[in-house]
Structure formats: C-alpha cells, structure tokens
PDB file of N, CA and C in Angstrom:
ATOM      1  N   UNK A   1     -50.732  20.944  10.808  1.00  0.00           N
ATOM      2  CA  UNK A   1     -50.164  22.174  10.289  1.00  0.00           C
ATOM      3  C   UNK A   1     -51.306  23.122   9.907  1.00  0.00           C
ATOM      4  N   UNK A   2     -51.444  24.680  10.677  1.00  0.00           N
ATOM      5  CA  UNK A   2     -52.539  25.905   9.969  1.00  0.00           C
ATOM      6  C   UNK A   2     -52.439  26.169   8.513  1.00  0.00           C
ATOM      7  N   UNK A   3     -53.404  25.856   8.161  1.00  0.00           N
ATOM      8  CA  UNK A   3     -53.456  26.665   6.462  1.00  0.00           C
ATOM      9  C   UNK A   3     -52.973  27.679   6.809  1.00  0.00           C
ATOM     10  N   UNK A   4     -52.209  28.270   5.893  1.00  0.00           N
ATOM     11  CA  UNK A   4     -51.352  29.272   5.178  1.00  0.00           C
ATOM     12  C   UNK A   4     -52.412  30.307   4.748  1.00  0.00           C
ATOM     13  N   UNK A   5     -52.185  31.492   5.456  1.00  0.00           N
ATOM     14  CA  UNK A   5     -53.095  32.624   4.688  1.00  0.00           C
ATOM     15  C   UNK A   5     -52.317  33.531   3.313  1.00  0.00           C
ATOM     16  N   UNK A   6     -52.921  33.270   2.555  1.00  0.00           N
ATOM     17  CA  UNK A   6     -52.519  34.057   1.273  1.00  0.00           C
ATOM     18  C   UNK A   6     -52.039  35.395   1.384  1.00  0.00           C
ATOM     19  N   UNK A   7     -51.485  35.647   0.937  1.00  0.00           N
ATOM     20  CA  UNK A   7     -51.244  37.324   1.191  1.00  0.00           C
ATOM     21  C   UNK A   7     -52.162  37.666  -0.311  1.00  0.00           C
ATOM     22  N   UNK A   8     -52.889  38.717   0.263  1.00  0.00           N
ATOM     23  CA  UNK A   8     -53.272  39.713  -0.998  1.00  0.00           C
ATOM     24  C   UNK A   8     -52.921  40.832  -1.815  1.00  0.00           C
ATOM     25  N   UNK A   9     -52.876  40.290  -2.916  1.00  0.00           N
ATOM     26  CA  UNK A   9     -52.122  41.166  -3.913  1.00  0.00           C
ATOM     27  C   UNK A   9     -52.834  42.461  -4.156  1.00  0.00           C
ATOM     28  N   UNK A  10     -51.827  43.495  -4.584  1.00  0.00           N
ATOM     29  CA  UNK A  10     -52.841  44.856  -4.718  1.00  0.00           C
ATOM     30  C   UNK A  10     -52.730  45.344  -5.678  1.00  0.00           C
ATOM     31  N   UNK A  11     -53.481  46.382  -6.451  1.00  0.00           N
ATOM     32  CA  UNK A  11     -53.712  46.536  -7.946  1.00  0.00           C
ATOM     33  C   UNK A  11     -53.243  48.097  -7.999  1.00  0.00           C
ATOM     34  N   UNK A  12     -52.164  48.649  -8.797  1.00  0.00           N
ATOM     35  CA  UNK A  12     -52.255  49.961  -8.978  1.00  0.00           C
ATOM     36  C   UNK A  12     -53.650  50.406  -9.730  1.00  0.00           C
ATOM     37  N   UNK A  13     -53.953  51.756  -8.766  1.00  0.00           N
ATOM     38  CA  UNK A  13     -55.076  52.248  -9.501  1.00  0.00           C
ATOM     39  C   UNK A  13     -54.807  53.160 -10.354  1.00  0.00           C
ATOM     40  N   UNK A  14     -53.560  53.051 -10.892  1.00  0.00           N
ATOM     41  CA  UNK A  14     -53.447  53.729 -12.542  1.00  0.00           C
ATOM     42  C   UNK A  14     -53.616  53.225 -13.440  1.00  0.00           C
ATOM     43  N   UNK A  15     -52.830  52.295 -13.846  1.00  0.00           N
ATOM     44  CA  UNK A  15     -52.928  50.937 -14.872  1.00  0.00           C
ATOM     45  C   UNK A  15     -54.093  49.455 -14.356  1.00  0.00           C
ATOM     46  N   UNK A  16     -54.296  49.472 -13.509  1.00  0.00           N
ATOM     47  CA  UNK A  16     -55.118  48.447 -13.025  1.00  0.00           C
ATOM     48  C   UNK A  16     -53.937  46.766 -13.113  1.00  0.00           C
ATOM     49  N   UNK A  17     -52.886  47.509 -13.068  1.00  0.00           N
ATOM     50  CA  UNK A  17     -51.687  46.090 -13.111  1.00  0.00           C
ATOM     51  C   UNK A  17     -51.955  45.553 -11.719  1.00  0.00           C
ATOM     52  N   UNK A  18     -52.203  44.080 -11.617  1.00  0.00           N
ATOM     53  CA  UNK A  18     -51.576  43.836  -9.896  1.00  0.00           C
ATOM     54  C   UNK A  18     -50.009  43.366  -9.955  1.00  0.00           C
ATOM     55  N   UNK A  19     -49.791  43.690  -8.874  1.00  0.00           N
ATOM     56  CA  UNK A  19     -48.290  44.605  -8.212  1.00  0.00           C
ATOM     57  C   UNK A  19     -48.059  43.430  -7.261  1.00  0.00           C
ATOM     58  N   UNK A  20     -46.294  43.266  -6.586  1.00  0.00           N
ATOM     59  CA  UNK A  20     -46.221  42.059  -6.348  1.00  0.00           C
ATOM     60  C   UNK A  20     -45.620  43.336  -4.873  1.00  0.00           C
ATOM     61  N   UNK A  21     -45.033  44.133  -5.193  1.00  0.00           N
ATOM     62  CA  UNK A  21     -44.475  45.021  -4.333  1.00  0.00           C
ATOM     63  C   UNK A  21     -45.154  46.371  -3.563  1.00  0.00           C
ATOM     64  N   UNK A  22     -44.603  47.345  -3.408  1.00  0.00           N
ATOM     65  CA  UNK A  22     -45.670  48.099  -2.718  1.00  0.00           C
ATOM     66  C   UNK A  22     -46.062  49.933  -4.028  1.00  0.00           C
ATOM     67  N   UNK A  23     -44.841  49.514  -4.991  1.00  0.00           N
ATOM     68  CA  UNK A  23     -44.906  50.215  -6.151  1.00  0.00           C
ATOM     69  C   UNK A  23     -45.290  49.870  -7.352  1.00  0.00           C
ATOM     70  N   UNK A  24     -45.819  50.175  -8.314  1.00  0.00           N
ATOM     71  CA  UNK A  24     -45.844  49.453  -9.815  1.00  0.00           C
ATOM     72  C   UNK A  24     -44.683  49.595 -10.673  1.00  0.00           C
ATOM     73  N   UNK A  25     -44.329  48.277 -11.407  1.00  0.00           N
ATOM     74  CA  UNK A  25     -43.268  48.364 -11.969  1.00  0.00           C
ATOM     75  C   UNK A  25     -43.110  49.125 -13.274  1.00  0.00           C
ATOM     76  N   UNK A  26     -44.533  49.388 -13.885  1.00  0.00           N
ATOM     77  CA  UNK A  26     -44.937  49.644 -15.197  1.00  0.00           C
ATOM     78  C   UNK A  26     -44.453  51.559 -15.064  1.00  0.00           C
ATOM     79  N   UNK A  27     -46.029  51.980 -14.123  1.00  0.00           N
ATOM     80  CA  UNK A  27     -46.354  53.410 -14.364  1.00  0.00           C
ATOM     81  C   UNK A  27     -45.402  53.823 -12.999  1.00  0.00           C
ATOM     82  N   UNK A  28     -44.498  53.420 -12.301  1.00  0.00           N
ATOM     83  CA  UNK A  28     -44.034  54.049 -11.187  1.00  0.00           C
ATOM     84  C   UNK A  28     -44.608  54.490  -9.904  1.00  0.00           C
ATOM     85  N   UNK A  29     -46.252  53.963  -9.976  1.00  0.00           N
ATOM     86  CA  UNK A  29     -47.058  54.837  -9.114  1.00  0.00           C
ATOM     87  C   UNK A  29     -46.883  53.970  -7.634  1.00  0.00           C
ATOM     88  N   UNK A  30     -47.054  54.475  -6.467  1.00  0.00           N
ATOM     89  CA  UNK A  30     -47.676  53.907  -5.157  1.00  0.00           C
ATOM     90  C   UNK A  30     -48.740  53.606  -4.580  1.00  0.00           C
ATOM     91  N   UNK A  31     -49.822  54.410  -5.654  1.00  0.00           N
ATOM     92  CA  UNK A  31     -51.131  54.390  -5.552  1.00  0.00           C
ATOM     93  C   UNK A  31     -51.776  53.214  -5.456  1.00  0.00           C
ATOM     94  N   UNK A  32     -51.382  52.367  -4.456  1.00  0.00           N
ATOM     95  CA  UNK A  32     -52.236  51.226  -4.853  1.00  0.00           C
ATOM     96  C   UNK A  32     -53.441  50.421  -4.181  1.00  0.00           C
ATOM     97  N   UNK A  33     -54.555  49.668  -4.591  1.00  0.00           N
ATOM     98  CA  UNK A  33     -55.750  49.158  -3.752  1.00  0.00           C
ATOM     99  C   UNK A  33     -55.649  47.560  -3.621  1.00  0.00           C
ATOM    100  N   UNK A  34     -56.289  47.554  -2.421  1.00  0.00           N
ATOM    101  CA  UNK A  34     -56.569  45.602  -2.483  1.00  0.00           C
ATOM    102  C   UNK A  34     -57.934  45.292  -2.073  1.00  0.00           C
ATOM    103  N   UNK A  35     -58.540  46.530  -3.034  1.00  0.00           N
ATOM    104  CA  UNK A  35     -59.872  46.553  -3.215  1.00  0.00           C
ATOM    105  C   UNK A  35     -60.370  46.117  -4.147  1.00  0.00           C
ATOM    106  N   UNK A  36     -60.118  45.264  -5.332  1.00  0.00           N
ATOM    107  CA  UNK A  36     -60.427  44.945  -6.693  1.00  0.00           C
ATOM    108  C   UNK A  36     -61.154  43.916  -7.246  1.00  0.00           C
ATOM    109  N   UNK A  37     -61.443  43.758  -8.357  1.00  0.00           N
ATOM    110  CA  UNK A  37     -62.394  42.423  -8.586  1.00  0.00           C
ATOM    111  C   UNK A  37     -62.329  42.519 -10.072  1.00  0.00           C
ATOM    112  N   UNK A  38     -62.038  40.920 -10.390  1.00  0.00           N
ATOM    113  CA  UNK A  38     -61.972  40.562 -11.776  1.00  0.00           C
ATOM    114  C   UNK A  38     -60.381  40.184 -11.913  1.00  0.00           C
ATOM    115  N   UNK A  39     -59.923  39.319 -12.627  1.00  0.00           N
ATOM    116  CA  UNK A  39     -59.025  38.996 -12.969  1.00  0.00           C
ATOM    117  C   UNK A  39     -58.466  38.833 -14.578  1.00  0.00           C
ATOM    118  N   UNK A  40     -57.661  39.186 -14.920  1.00  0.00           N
ATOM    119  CA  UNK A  40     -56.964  39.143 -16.326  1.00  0.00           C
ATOM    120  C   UNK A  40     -55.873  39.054 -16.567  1.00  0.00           C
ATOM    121  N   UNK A  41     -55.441  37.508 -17.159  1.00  0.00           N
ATOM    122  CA  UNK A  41     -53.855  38.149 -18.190  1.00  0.00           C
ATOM    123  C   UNK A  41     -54.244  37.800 -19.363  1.00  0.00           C
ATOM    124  N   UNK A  42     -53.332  39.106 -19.547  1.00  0.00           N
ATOM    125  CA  UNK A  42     -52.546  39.171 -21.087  1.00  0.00           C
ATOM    126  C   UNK A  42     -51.532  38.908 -21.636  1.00  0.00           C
ATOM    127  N   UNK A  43     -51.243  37.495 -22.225  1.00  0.00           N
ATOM    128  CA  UNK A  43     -49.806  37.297 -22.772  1.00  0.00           C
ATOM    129  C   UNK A  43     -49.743  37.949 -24.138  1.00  0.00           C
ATOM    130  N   UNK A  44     -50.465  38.275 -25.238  1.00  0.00           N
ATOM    131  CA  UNK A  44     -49.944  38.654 -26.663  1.00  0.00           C
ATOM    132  C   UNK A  44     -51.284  39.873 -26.794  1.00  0.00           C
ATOM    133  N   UNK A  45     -51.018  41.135 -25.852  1.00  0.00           N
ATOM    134  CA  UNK A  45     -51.589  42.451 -25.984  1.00  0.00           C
ATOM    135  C   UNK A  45     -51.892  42.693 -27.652  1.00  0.00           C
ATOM    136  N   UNK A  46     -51.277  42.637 -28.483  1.00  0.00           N
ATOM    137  CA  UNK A  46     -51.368  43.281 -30.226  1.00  0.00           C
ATOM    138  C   UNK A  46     -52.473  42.072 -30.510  1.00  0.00           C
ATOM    139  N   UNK A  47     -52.549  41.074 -30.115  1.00  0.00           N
ATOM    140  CA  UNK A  47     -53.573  40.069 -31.095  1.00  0.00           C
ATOM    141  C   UNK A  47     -54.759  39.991 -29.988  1.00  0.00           C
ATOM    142  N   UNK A  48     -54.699  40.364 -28.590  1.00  0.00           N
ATOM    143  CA  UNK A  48     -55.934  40.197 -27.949  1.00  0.00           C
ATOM    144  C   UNK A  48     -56.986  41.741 -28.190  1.00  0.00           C
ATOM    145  N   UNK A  49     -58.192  41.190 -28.221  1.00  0.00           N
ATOM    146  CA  UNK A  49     -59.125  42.209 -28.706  1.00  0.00           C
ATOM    147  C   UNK A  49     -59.414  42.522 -27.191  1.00  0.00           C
ATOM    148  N   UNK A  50     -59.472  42.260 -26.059  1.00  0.00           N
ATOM    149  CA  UNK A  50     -59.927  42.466 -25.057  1.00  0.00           C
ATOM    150  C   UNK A  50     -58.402  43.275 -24.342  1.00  0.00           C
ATOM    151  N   UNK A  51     -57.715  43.027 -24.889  1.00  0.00           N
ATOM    152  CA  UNK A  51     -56.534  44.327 -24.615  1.00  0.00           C
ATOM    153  C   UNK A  51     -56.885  45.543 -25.305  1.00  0.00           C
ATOM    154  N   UNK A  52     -56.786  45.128 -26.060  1.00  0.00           N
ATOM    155  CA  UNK A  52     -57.407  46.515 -27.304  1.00  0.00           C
ATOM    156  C   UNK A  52     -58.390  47.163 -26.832  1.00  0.00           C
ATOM    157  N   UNK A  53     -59.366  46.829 -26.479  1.00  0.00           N
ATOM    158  CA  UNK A  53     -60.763  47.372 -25.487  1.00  0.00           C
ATOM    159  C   UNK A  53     -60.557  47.973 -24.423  1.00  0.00           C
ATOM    160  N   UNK A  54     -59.770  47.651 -23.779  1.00  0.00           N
ATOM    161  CA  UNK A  54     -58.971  47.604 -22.121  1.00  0.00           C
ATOM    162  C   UNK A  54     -57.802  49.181 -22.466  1.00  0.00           C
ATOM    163  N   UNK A  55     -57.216  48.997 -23.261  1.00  0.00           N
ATOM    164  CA  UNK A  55     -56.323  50.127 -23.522  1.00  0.00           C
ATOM    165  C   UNK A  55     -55.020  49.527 -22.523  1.00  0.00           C
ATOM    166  N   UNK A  56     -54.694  48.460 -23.162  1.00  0.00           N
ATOM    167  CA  UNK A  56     -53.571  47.178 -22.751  1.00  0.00           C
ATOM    168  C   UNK A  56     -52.696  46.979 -23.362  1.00  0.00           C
ATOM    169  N   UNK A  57     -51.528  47.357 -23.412  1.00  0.00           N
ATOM    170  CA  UNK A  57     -50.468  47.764 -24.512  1.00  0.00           C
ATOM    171  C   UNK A  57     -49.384  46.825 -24.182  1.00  0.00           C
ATOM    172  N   UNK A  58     -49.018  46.210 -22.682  1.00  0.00           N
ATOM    173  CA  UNK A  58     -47.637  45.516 -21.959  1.00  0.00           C
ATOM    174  C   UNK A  58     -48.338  44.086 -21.650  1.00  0.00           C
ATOM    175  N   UNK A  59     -47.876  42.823 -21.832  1.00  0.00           N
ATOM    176  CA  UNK A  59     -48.505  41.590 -21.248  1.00  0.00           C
ATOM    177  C   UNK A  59     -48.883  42.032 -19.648  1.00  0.00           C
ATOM    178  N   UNK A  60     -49.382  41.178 -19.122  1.00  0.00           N
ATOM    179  CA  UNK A  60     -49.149  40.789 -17.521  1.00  0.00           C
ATOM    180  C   UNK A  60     -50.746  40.765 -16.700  1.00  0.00           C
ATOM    181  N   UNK A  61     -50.578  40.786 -15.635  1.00  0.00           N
ATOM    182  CA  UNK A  61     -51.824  40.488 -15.204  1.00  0.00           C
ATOM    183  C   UNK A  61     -52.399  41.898 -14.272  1.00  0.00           C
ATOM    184  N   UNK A  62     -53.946  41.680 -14.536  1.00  0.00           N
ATOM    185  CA  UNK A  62     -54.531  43.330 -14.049  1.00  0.00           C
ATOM    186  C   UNK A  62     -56.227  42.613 -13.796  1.00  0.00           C
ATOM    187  N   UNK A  63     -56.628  43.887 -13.244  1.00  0.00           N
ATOM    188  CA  UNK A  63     -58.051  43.919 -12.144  1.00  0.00           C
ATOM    189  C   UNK A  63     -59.024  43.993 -13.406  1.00  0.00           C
ATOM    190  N   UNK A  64     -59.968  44.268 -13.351  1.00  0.00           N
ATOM    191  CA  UNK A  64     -61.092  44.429 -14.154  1.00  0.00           C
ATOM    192  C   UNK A  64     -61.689  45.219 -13.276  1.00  0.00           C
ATOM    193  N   UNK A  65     -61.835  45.645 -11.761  1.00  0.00           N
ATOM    194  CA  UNK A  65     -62.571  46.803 -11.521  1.00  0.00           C
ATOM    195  C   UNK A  65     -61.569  47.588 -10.097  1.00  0.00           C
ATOM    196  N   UNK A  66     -61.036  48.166  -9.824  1.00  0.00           N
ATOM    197  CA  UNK A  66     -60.420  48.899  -8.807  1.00  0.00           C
ATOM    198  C   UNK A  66     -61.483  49.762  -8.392  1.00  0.00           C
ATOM    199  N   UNK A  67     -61.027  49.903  -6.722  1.00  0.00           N
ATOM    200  CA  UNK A  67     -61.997  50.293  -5.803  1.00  0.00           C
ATOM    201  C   UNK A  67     -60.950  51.329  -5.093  1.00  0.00           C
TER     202      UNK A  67
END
C-alpha cells in the first residue's frame, strides 16, 4: 500500500489561524497561505502569556510566521 500524502493545511494571513477549509472560520477572510512555519495551540488564551504576546484572544491552533 503508497503512503498517504498529507494534505497541507493553510493559515489565514489575517489571524495566522490554520484553516481546515478554503475560508477562516474566525475573521471570515479567504486570504489564505500554505506558506507558514511554526506551530501553536492555544487551549486557555486568558491564562497563556504567549497568547497575550501573540494578541490571541479565541483557543485553537495558528502559524508563528505566514509567508
């Protein structure tokens, strides 16, 4: 059996959310890249300091650099 190629996920370049679809669910945008690097979630945004830094207000998972 061929390994299975991953599909790659793409990151709106507004929020830096990655997106499972071809829109973001958050900011509404279409704008999106599968140019990115770095990985992050956030489950509890109010107690993480690296949300707070980030300007990360909604849980979920996002890029650390969009291209």
């Amino acid at each position: 059996m061929p390994p299975r190629k991953k599909k790659q996920q793409k990151v709106c370049r507004n929020c830096n959310r990655v997106v499972d679809g071809e829109a973001c669910v958050v900011c509404g945008s279409n704008n999106l890249s599968d140019d990115w690097a770095g990985y992050l979630v956030v489950i509890d945004p109010k107690n993480s300091e690296i949300a707070k830094k980030l300007g990360i207000e909604l849980p979920g998972r996002f890029a650390l650099k969009v291209r």
